[in-house]
Protein backbone atom coordinates (compact mmCIF):
# COMPACT_ATOMS: atom_id res chain seq x y z
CA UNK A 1 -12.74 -14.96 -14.10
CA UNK A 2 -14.79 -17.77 -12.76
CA UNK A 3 -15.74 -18.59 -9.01
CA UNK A 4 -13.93 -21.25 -7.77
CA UNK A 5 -16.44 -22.72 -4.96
CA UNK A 6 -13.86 -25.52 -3.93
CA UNK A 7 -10.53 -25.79 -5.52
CA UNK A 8 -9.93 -28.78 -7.81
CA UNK A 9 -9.62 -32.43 -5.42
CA UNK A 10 -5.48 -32.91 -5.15
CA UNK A 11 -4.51 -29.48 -4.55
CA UNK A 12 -2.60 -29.58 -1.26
CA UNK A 13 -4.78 -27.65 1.61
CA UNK A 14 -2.05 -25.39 2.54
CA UNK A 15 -2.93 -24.01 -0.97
CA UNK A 16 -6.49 -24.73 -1.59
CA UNK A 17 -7.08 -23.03 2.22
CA UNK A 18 -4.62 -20.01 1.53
CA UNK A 19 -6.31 -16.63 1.46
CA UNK A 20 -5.26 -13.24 1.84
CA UNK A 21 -7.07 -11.74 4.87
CA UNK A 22 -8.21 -8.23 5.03
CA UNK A 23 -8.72 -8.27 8.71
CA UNK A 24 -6.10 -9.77 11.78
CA UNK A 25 -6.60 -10.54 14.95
CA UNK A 26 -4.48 -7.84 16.95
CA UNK A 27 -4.29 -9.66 19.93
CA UNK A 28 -2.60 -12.53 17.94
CA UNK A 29 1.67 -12.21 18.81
CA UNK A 30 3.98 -13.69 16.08
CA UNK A 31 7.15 -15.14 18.23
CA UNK A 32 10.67 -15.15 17.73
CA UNK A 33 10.75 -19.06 17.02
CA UNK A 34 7.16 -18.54 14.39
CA UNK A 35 9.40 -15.58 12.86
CA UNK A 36 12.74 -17.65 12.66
CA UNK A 37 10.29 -20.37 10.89
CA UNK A 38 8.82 -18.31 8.16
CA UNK A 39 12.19 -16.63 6.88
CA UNK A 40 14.18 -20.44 7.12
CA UNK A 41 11.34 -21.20 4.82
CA UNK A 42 12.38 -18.26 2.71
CA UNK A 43 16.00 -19.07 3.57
CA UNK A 44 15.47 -22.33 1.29
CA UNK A 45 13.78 -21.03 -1.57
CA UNK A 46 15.31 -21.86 -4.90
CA UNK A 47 17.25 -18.97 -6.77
CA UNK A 48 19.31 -18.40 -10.36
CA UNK A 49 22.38 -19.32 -9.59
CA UNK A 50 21.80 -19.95 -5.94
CA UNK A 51 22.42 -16.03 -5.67
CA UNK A 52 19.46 -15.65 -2.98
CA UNK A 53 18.81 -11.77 -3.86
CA UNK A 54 16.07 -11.52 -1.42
CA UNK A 55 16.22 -9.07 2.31
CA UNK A 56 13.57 -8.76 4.70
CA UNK A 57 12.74 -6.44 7.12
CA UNK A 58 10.47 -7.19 9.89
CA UNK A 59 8.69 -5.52 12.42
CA UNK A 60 5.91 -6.52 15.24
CA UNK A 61 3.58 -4.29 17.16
CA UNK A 62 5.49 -2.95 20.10
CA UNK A 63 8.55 -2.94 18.78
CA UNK A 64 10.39 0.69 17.77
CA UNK A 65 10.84 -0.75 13.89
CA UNK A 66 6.92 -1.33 13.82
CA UNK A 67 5.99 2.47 13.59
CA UNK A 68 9.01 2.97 11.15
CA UNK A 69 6.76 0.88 8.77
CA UNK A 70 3.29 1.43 9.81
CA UNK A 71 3.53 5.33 8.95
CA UNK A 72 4.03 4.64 5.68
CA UNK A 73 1.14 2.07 4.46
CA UNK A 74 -1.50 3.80 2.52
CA UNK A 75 -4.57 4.19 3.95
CA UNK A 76 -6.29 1.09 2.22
CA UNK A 77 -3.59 -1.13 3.25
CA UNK A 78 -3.48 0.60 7.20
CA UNK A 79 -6.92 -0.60 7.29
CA UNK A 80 -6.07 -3.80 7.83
CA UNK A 81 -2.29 -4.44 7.69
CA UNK A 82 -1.59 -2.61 11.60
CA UNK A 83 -3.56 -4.94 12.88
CA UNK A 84 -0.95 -7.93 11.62
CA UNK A 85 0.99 -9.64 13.77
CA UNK A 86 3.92 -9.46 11.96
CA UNK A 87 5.33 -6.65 8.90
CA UNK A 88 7.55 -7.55 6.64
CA UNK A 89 8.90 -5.65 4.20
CA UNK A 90 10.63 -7.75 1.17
CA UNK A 91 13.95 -6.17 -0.78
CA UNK A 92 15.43 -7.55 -3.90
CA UNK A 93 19.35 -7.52 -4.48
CA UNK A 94 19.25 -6.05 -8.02
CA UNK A 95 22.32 -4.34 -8.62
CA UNK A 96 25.88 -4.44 -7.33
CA UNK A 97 26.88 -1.62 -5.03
CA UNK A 98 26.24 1.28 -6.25
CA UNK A 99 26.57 0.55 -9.96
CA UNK A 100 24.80 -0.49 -12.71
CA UNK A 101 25.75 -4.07 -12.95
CA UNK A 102 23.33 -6.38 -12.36
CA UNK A 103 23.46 -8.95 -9.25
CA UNK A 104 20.91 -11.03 -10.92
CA UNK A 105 18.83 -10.45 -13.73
CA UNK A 106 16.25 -12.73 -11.78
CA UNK A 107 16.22 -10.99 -8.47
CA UNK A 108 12.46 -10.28 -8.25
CA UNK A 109 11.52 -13.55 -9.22
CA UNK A 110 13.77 -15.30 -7.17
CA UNK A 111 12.12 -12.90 -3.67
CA UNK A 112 8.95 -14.04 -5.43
CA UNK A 113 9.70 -17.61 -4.74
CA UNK A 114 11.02 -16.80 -1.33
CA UNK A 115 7.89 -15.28 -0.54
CA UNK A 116 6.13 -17.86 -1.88
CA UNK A 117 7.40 -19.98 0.65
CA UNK A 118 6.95 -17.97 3.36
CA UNK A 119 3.91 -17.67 2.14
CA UNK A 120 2.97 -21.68 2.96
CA UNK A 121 5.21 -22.28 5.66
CA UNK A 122 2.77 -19.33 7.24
CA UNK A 123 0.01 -21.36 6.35
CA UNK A 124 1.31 -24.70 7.79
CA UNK A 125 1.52 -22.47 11.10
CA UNK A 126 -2.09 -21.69 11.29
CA UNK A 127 -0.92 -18.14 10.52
CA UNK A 128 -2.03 -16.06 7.40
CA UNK A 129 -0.24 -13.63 4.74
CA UNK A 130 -1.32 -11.13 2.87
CA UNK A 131 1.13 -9.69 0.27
CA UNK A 132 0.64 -6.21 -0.69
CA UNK A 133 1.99 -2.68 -2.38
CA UNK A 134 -0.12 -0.08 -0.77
CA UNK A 135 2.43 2.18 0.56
CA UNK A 136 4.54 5.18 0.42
CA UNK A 137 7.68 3.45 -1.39
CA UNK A 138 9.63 6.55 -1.49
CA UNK A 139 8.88 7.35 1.89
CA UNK A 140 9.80 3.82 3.23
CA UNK A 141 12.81 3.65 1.37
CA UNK A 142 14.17 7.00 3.24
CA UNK A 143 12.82 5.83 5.89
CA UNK A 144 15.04 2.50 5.99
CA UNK A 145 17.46 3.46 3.98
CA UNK A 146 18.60 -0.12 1.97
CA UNK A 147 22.14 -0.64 1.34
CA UNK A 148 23.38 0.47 -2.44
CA UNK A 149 22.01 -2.16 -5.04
CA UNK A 150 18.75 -3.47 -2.54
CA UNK A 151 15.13 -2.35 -3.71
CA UNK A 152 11.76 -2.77 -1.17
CA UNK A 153 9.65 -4.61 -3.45
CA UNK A 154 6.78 -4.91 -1.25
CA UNK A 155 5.07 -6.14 2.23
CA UNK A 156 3.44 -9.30 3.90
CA UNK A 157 1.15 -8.88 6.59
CA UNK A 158 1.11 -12.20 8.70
CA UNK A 159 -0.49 -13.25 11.66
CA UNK A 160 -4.18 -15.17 12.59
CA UNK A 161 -6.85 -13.74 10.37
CA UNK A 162 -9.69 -12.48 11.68
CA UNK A 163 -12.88 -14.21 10.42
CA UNK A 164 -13.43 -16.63 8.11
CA UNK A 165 -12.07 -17.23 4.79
CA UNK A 166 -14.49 -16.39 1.89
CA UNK A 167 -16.65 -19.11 0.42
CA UNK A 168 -15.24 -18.22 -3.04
CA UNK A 169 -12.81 -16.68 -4.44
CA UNK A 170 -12.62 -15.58 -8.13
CA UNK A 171 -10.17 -17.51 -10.20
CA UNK A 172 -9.24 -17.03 -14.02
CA UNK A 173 -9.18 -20.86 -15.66
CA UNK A 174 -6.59 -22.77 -16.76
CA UNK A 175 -7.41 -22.65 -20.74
CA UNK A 176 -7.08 -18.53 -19.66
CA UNK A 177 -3.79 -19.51 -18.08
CA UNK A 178 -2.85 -20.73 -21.23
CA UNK A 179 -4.19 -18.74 -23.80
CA UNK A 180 -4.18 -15.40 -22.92
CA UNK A 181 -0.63 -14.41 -23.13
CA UNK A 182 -0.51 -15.28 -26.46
CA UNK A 183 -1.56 -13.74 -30.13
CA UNK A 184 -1.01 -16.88 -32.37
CA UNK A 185 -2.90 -17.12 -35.05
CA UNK A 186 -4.12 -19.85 -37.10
C-alpha cells in the first residue's frame, strides 16, 4: 500500500474527493427528489445485456422501513451507519424464479456498476456513501423477504459526512494493480 497524499492531477474531483465516512451528520435529511437522483443514476448504469439485475431497498430515519434495517447492522457498522441519512440495501437478480437458471451470469458486477454510480452522483450532491457488509444477512433477508431469484448483496450509507475527509488515504499502486494478479514467469 502506499499513501496517496493527493491523488494524481486529472482525476476528476468527484473521485479524487470521494471517501467513505465513518461518521454522518444525523441532522442531515436525504429528500425524495436527492433519493429519486441517486437511483436514476443507478437507473443508467451499464449492464450485460442491458439486463439491469440490480434492486434497492431504501430506508430514512423516521420512516417504519428504517428500523427494519437498522436492527440488523452489526455493531461496527451501527456505529456509524444509523446516523446516515439514507440506507440502502442493494439486491442482485441472480437467478430466475425460483430455479437454478441463471438471469445473468454478471449480476453482481453489473449492481457493482450501479452502485458505482450512485456512488458519484452522491458525490456531485455534496452527499457521501459508504458501502458496506457489516450485517446480519440472514437476518435481513427474513426480514425483507426478496422475491425468488434476488440476493441482498450489501448496504450504502449516504448522507453529509460528519467531519472532514482524511488527509490520506492508503492506496495500492498501479504497477500492484497490474502485477499482482498474476504468476507469470519469465
Amino acid at each position: 500500500m502506499q499513501r496517496d497524499l493527493e491523488p494524481p492531477v486529472g482525476i476528476h474531483p468527484l473521485l479524487a474527493e470521494r471517501f467513505s465516512p465513518y461518521r454522518f451528520d444525523p441532522s442531515a435529511a436525504v429528500d425524495d427528489h436527492s433519493l429519486g437522483l441517486l437511483l436514476e443514476a443507478a437507473r443508467w448504469a451499464p449492464s450485460a445485456g442491458n439486463s439491469q439485475p440490480w434492486g434497492f431497498f431504501a430506508s430514512r430515519p423516521g420512516e417504519p422501513t428504517h428500523e427494519q434495517v437498522v436492527r440488523h447492522l452489526a455493531p461496527s457498522s451501527a456505529r456509524w451507519a444509523t446516523d446516515a441519512g439514507l440506507l440502502v440495501v442493494t439486491l442482485a437478480r441472480r437467478h430466475v424464479g425460483e430455479t437454478q437458471l441463471l438471469y445473468s451470469e454478471f449480476a453482481d458486477y453489473d449492481l457493482g456498476q450501479a452502485i458505482a454510480h450512485m456512488t458519484v452522483q452522491a458525490q456531485a450532491m455534496g452527499l457521501a456513501a459508504h458501502q458496506f457488509r457489516a450485517f446480519d444477512l440472514e437476518g435481513l433477508t427474513k426480514e425483507l423477504r426478496p422475491n425468488p431469484g434476488w440476493a441482498i448483496i450489501s448496504m450504502i450509507a449516504l448522507g453529509k459526512a460528519a467531519g472532514e475527509p482524511p488527509e490520506s488515504r492508503d492506496r495500492r499502486s498501479i504497477a500492484d494493480l497490474l502485477s499482482a494478479p498474476w504468476s507469470l514467469s519469465e
